[in-house]
N, C-alpha and C. Protein backbone atom coordinates (compact mmCIF):
# COMPACT_ATOMS: atom_id res chain seq x y z
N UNK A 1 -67.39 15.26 58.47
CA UNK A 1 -67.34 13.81 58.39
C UNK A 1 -65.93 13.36 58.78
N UNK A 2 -65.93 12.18 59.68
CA UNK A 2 -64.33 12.15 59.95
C UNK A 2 -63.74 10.71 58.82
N UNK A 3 -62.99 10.67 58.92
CA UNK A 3 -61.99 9.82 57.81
C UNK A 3 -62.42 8.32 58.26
N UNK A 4 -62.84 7.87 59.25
CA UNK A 4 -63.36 6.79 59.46
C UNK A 4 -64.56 6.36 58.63
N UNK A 5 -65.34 7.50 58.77
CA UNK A 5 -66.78 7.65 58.07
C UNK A 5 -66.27 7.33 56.79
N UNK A 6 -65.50 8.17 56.19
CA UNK A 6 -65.61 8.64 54.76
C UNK A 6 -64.86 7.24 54.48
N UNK A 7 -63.82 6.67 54.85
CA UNK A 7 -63.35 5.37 54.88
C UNK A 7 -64.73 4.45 54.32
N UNK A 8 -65.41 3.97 55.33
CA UNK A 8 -66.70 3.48 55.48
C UNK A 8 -67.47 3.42 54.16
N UNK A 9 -67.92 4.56 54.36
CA UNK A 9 -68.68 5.26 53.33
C UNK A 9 -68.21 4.90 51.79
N UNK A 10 -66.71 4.91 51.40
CA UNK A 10 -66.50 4.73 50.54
C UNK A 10 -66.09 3.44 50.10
N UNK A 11 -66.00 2.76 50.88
CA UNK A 11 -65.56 1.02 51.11
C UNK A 11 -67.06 0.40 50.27
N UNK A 12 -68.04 0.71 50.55
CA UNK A 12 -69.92 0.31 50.01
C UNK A 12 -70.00 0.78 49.00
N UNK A 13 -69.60 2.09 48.75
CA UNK A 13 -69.38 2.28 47.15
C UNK A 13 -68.59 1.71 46.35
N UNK A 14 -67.32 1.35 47.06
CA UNK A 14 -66.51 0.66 45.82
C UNK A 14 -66.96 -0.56 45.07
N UNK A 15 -67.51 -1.09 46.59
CA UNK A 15 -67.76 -2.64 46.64
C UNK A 15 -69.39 -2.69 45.78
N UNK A 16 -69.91 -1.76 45.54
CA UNK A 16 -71.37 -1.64 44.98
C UNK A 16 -70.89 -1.34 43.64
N UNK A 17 -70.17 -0.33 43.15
CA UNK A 17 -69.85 0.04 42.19
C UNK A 17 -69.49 -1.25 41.43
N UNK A 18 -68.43 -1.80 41.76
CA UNK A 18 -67.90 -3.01 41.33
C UNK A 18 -68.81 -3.96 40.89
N UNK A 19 -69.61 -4.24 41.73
CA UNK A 19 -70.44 -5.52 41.76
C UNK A 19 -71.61 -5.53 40.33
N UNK A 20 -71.96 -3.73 40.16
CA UNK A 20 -72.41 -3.51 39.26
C UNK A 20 -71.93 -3.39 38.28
N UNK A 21 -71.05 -2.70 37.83
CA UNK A 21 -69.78 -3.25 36.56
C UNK A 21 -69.30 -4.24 36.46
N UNK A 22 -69.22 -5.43 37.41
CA UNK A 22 -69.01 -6.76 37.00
C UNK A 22 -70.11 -7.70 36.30
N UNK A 23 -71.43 -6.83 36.96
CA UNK A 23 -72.73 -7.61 36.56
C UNK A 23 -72.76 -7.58 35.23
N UNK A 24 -72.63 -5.93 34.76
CA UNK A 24 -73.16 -5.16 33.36
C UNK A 24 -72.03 -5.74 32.66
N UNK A 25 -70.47 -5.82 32.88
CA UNK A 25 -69.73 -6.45 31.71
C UNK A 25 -70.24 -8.31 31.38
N UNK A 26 -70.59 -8.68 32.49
CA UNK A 26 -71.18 -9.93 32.33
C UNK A 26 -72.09 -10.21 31.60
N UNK A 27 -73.43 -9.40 31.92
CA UNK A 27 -74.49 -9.35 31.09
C UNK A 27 -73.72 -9.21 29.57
N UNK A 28 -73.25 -7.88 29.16
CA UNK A 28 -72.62 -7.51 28.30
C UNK A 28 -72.04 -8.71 27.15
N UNK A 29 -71.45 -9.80 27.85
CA UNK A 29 -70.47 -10.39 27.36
C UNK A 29 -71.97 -11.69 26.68
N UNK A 30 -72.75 -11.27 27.19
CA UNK A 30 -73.75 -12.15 26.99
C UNK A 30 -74.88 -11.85 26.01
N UNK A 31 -75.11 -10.45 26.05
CA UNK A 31 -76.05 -9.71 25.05
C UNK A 31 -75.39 -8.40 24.64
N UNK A 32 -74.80 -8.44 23.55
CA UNK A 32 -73.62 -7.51 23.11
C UNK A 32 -74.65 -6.34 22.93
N UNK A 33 -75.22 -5.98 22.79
CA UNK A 33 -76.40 -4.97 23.11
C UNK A 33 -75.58 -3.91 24.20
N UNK A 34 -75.56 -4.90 25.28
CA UNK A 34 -74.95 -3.51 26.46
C UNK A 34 -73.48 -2.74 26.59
N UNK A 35 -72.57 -3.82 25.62
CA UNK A 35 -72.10 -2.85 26.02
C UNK A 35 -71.16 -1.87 24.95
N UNK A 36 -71.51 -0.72 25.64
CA UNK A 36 -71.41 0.69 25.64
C UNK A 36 -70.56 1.40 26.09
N UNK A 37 -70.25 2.38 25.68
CA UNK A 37 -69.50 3.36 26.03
C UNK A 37 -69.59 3.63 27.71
N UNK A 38 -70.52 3.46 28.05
CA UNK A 38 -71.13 3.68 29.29
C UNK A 38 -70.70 2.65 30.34
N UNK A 39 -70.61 1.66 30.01
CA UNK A 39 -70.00 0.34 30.56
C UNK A 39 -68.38 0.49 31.35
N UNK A 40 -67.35 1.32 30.08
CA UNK A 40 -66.06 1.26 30.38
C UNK A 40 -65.83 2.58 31.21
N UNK A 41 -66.75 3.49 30.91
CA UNK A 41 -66.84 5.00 31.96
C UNK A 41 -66.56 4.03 33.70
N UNK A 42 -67.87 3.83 33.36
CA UNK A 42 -68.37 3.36 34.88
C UNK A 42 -67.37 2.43 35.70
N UNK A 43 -66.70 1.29 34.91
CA UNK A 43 -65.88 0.39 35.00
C UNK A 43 -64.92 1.27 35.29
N UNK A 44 -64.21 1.68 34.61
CA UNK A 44 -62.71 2.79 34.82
C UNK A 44 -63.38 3.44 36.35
N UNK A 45 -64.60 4.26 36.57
CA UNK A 45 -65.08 4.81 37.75
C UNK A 45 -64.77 3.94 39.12
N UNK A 46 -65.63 2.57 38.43
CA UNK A 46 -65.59 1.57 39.65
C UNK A 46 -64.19 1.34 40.26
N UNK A 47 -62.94 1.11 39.52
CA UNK A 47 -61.79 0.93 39.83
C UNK A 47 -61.13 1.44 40.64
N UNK A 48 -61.38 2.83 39.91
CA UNK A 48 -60.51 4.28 40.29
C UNK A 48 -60.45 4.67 41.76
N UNK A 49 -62.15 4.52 42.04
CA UNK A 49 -62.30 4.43 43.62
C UNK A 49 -61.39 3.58 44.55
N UNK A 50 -60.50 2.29 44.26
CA UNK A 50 -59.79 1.71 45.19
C UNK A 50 -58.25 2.77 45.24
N UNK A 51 -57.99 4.20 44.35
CA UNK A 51 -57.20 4.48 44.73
C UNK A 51 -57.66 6.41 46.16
N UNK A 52 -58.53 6.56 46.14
CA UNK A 52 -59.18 7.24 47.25
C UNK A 52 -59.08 6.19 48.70
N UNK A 53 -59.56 5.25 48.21
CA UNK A 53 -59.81 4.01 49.26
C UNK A 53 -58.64 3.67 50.24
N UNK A 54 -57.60 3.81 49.36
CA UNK A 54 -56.51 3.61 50.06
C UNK A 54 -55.79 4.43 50.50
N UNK A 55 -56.12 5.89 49.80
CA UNK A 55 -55.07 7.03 50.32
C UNK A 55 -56.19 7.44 52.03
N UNK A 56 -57.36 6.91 52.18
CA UNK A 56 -58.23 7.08 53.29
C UNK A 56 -57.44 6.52 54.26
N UNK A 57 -57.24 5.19 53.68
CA UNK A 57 -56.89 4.01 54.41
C UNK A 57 -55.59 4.53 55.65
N UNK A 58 -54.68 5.02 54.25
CA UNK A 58 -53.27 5.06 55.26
C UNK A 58 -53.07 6.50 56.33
N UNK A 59 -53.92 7.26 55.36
CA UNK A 59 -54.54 8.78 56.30
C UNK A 59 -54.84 7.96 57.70
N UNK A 60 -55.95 6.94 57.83
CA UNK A 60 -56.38 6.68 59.15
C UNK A 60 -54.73 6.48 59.71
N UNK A 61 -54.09 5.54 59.65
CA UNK A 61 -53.07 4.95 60.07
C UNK A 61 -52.64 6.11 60.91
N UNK A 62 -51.98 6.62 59.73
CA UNK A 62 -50.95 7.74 59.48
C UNK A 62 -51.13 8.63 61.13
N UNK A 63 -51.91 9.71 60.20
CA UNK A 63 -53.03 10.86 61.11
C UNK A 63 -53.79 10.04 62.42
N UNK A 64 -54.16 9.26 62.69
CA UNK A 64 -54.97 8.68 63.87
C UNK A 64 -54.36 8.01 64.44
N UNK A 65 -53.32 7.39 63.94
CA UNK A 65 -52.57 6.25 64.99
C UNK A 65 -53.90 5.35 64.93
N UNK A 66 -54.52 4.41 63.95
CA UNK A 66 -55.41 3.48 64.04
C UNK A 66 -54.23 2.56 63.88
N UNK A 67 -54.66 1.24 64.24
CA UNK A 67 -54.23 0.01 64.26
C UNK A 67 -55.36 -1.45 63.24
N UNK A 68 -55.26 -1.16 61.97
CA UNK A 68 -56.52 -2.06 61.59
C UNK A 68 -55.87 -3.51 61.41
N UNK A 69 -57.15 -4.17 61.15
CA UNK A 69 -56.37 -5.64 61.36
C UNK A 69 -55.08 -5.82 60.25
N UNK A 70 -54.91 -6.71 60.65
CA UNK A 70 -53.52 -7.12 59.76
C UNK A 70 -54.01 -7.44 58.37
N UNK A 71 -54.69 -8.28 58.25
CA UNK A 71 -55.44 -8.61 56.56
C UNK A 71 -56.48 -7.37 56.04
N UNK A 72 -57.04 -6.39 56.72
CA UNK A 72 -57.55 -5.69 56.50
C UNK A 72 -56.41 -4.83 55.57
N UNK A 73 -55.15 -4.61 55.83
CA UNK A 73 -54.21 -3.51 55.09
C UNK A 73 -54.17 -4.92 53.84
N UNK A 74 -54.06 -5.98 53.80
CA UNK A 74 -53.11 -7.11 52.89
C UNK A 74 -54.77 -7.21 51.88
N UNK A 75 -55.75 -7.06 52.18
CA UNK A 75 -56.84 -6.80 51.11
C UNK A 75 -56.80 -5.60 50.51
N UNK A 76 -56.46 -4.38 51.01
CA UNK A 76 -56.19 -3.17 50.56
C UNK A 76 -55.79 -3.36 49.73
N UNK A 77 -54.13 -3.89 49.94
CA UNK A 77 -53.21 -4.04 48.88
C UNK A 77 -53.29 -4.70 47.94
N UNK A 78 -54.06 -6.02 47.89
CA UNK A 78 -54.39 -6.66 46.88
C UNK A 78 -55.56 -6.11 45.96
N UNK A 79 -56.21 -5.42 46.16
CA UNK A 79 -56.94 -4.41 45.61
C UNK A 79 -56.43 -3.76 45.06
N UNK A 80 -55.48 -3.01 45.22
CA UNK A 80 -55.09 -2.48 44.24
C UNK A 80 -53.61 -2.79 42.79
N UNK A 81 -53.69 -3.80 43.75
CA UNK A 81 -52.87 -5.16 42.53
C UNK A 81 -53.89 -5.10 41.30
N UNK A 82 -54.93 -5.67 42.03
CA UNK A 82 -55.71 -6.64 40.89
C UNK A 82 -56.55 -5.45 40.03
N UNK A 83 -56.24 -4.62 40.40
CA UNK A 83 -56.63 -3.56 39.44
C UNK A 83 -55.88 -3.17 38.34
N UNK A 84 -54.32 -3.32 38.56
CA UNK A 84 -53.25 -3.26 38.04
C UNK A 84 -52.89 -4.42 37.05
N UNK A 85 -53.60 -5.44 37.80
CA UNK A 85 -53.51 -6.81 36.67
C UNK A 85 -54.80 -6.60 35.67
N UNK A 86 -55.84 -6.47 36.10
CA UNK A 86 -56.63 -6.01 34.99
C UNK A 86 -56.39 -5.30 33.70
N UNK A 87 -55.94 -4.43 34.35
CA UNK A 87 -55.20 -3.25 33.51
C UNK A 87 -54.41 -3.57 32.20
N UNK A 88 -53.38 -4.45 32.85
CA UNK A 88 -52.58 -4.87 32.33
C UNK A 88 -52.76 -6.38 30.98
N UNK A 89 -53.38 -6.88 31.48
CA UNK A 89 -54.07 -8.01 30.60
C UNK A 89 -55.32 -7.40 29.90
N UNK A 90 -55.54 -6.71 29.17
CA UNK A 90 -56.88 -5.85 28.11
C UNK A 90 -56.21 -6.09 27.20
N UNK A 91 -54.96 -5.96 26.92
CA UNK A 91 -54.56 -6.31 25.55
C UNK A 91 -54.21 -7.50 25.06
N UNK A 92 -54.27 -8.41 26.24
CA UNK A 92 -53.79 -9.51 25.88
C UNK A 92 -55.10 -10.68 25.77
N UNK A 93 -56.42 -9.85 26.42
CA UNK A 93 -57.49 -10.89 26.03
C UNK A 93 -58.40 -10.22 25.98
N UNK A 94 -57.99 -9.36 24.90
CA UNK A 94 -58.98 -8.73 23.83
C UNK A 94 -60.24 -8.93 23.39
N UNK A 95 -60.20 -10.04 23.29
CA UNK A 95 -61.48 -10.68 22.61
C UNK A 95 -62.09 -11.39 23.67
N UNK A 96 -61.72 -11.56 24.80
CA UNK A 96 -62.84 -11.93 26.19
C UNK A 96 -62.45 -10.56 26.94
N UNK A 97 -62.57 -8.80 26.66
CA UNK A 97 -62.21 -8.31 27.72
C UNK A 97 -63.99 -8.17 28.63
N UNK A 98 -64.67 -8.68 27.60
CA UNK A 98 -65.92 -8.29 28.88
C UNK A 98 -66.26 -9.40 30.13
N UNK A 99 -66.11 -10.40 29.70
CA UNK A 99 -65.29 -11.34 30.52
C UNK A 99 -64.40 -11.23 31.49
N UNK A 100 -63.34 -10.65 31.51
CA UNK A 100 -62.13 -10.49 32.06
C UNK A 100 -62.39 -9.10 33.11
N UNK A 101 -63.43 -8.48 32.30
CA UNK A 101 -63.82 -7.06 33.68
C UNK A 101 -65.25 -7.51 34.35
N UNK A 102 -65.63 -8.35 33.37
CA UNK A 102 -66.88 -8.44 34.25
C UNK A 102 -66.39 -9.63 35.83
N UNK A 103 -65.87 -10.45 35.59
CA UNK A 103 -65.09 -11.13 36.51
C UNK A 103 -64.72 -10.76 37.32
N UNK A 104 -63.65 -9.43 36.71
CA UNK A 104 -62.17 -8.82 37.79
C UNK A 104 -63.65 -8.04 38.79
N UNK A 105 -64.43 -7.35 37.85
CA UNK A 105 -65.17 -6.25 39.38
C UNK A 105 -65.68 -6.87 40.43
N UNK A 106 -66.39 -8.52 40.06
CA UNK A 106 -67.15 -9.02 40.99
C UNK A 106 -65.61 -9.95 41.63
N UNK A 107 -64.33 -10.25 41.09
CA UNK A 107 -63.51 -10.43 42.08
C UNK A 107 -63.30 -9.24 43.25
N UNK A 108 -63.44 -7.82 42.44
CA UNK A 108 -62.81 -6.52 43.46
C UNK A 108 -64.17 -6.31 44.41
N UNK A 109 -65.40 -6.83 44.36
CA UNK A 109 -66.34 -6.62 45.06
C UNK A 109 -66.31 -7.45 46.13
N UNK A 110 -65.96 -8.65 45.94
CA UNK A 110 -64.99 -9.61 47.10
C UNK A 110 -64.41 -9.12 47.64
N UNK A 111 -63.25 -8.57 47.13
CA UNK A 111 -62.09 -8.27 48.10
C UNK A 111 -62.79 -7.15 48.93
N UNK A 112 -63.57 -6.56 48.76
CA UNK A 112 -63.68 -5.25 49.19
C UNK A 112 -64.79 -5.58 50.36
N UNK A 113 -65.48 -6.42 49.80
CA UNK A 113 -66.59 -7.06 51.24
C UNK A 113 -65.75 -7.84 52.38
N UNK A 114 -64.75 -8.53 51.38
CA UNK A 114 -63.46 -9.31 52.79
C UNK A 114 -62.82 -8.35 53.92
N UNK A 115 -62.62 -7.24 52.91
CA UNK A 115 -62.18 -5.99 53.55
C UNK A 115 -62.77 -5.71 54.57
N UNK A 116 -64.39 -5.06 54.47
CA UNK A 116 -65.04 -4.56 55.09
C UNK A 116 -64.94 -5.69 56.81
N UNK A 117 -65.57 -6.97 56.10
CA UNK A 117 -65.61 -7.88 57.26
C UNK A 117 -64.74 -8.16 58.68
N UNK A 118 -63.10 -7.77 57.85
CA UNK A 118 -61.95 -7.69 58.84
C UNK A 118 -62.09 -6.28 59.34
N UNK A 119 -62.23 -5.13 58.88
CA UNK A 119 -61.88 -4.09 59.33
C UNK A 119 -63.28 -3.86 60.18
């Protein structure tokens, strides 16, 4: 598989992953029923993937001499900001964090479809 592919390939997962951990903390925040242990696995999973995503990313650069669009690298990067801001605000809104992830994934499922669109 070449690094373009796997690029690709893993860009639909992130952006799927996300979309579904944003759904389930949403739901969640709505019928405390869901969430679960299972919720913050998956969530931490969904995230984690934007740091593969990007070590793909700069491999292409790097190793291929690709040229991707200009906002295509500046969504990257903000991706993995806003993962970092997530992160970072759990303790501070504690009591809406299913809220606050269910939000952030379907924000990172954005970025990651914006992504796709430019690149």
């Amino acid at each position: 598989m070449s690094l373009i592919s796997a690029h690709e390939i893993l860009g639909w997962i992130f952006v799927v992953a996300n979309g579904i951990a944003g759904a389930w903390a949403l739901s969640a925040a709505h019928w405390g029923q869901l969430s679960r242990r299972g919720l913050w696995l998956f969530t931490g999973f969904a995230e984690a993937l934007a740091t593969p995503q990007a070590v793909l990313g700069a491999l292409l650069i790097t190793t291929q001499d690709r040229e991707p669009p200009d906002m295509h690298v500046f969504y990257g990067f903000l991706t993995m900001m806003v993962v970092a801001i997530l992160f970072s605000y759990r303790s501070q809104l504690s009591d809406k964090l299913l809220l606050l992830y269910g939000f952030g994934g379907l924000f990172l499922m954005g970025l990651g479809i914006r992504a796709m669109l430019l690149g």
